[in-house]
Protein backbone atom coordinates (compact mmCIF):
# COMPACT_ATOMS: atom_id res chain seq x y z
CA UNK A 1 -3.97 44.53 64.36
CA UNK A 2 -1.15 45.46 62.10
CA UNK A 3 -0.12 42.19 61.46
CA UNK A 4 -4.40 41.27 60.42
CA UNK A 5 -4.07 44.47 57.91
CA UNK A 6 -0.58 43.75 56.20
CA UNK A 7 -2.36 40.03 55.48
CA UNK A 8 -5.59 41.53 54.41
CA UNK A 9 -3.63 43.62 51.86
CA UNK A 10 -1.16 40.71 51.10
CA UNK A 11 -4.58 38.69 50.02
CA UNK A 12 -5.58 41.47 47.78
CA UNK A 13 -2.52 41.98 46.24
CA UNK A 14 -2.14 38.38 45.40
CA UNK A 15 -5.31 38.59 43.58
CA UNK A 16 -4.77 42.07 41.99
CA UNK A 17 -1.50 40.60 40.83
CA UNK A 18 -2.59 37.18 39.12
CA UNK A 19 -5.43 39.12 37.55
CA UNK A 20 -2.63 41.53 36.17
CA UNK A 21 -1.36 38.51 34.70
CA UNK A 22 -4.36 37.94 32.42
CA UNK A 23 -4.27 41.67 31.95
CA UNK A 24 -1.05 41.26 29.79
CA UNK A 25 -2.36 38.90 27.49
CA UNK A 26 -5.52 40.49 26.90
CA UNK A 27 -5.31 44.22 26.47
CA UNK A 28 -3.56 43.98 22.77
CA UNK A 29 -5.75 41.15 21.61
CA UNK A 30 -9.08 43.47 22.24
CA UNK A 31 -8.58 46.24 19.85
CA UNK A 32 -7.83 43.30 16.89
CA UNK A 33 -8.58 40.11 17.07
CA UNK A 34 -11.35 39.94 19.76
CA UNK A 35 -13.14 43.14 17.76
CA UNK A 36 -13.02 40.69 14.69
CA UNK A 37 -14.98 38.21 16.48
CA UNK A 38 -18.75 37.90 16.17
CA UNK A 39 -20.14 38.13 20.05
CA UNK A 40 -23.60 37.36 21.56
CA UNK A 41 -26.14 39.62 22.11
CA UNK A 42 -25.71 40.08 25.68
CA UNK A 43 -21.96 40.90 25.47
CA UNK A 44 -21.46 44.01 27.67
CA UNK A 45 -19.15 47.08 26.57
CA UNK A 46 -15.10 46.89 26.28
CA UNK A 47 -15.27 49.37 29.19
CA UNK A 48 -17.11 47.38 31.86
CA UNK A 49 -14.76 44.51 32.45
CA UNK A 50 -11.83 46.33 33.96
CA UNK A 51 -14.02 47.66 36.91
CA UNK A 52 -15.92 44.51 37.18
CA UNK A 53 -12.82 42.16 37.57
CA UNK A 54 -10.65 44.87 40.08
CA UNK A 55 -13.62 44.54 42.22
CA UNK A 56 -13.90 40.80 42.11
CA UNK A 57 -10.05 40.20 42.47
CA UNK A 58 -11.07 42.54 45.84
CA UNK A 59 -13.64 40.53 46.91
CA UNK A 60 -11.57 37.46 46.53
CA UNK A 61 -8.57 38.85 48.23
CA UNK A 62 -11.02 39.69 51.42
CA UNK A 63 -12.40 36.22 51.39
CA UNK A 64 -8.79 34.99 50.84
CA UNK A 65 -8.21 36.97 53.81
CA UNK A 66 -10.96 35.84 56.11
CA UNK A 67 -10.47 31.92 55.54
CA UNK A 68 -6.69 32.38 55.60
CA UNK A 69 -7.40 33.68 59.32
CA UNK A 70 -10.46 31.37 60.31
CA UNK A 71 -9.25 28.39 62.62
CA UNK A 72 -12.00 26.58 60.48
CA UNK A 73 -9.54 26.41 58.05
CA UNK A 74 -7.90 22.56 57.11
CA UNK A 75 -5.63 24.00 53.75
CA UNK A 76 -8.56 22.99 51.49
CA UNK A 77 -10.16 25.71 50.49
CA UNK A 78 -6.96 27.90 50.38
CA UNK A 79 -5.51 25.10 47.60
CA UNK A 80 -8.71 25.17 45.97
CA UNK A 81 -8.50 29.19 45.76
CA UNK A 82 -5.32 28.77 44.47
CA UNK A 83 -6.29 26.53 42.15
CA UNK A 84 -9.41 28.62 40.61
CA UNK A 85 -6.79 31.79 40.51
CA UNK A 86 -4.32 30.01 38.62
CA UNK A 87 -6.98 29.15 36.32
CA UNK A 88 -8.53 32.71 36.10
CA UNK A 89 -5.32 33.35 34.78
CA UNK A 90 -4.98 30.59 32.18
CA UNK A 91 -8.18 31.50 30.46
CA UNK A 92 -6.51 35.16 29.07
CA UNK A 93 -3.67 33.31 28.23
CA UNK A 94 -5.41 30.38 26.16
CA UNK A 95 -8.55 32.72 24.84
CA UNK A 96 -6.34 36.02 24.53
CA UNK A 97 -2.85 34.95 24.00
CA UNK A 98 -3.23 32.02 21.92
CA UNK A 99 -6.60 33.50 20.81
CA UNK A 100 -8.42 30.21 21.14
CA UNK A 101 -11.74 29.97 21.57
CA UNK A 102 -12.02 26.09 22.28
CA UNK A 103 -9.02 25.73 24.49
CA UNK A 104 -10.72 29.14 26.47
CA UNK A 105 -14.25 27.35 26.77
CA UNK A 106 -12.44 24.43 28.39
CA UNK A 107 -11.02 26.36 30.82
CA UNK A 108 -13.36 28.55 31.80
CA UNK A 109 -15.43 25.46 32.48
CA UNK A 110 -13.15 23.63 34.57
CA UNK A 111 -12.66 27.75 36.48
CA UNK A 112 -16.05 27.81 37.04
CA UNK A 113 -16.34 24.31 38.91
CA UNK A 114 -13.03 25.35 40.60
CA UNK A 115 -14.92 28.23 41.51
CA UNK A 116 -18.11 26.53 42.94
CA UNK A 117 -15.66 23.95 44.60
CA UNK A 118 -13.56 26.56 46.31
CA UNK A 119 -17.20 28.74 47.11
CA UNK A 120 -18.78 25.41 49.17
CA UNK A 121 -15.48 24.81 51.24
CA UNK A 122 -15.25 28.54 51.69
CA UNK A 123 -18.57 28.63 53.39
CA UNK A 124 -17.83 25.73 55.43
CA UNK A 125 -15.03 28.27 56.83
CA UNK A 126 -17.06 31.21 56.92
CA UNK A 127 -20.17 32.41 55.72
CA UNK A 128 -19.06 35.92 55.08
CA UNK A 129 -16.33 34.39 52.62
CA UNK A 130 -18.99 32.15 50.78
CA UNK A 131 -20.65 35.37 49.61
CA UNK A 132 -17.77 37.33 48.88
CA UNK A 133 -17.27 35.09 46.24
CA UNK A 134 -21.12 34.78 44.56
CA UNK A 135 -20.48 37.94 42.63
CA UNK A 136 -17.70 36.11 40.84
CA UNK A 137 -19.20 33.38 40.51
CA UNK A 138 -21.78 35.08 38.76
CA UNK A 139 -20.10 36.69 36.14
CA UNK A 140 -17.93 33.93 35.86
CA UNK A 141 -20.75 32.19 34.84
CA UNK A 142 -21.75 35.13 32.53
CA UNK A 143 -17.95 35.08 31.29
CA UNK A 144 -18.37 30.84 30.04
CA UNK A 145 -21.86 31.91 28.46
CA UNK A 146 -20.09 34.67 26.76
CA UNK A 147 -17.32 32.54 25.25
CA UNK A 148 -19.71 29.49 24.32
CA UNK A 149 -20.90 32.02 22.22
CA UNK A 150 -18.38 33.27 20.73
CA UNK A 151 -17.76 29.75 20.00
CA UNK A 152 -20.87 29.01 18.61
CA UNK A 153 -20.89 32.06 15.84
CA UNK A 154 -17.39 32.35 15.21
């Protein structure tokens, strides 16, 4: 039971962490150059994405945590996890850090079919998994409308 609970956290953590990453590149680019920018309509307020992504990273770390531990599990959909998180954090990098629009759209792209990818093998794990990782999905999706654009009027 222990052992279950230190993992469950260690899943979390992982995805807390990496999300941190994108954290650092983003926070001193929103009060300059990302204010500059012209944004779409539907852009929702500064204040909304820091809840928004600490409870997706959650959500991800529990479905982490449920696949890691389901004897469904062939190593897939953990490298394909890996691979979407890894590419959560290199959109802040390329948008925020290098402040690029383009090289941002491409990669949130290529995260969101990393994302779908990794949400179909997840459910062939476990169901419970699958759904834990809609909501990203979702504003994932949101997120590559949101920087097409930005794209598109800056």
């Amino acid at each position: 039971m222990a052992r279950n609970l230190l993992t469950l956290i260690g899943a979390v953590l992982v995805c807390q962490v990496i999300g941190n990453v994108g954290t650092l590149f983003t926070l001193s680019a929103i009060p300059t150059w990302y204010a500059s920018l012209n944004k779409p309509f539907f852009t929702p307020p500064n204040w909304l994405f820091a809840p928004v992504w600490l409870t997706l990273y959650t959500l991800m770390g529990i479905a982490l945590y449920l696949v890691f531990n389901n004897k469904k599990n062939n190593g897939r959909a953990l490298v394909l996890f890996a691979m979407q998180l890894i590419l959560n954090a290199l959109w802040s990098i390329l948008f925020f850090g290098m402040r690029s629009v383009m090289l941002g759209l491409v990669c949130i792209f290529v995260l969101w079919l990393a994302i779908y990818a990794t949400t179909i093998e997840f459910g062939k794990v476990d169901k419970m998994a699958r759904n834990l990782m809609l909501p990203y999905i979702a504003w994932v999706s949101l997120a590559l409308l949101l920087n097409l654009g930005v794209f598109l009027l800056n």
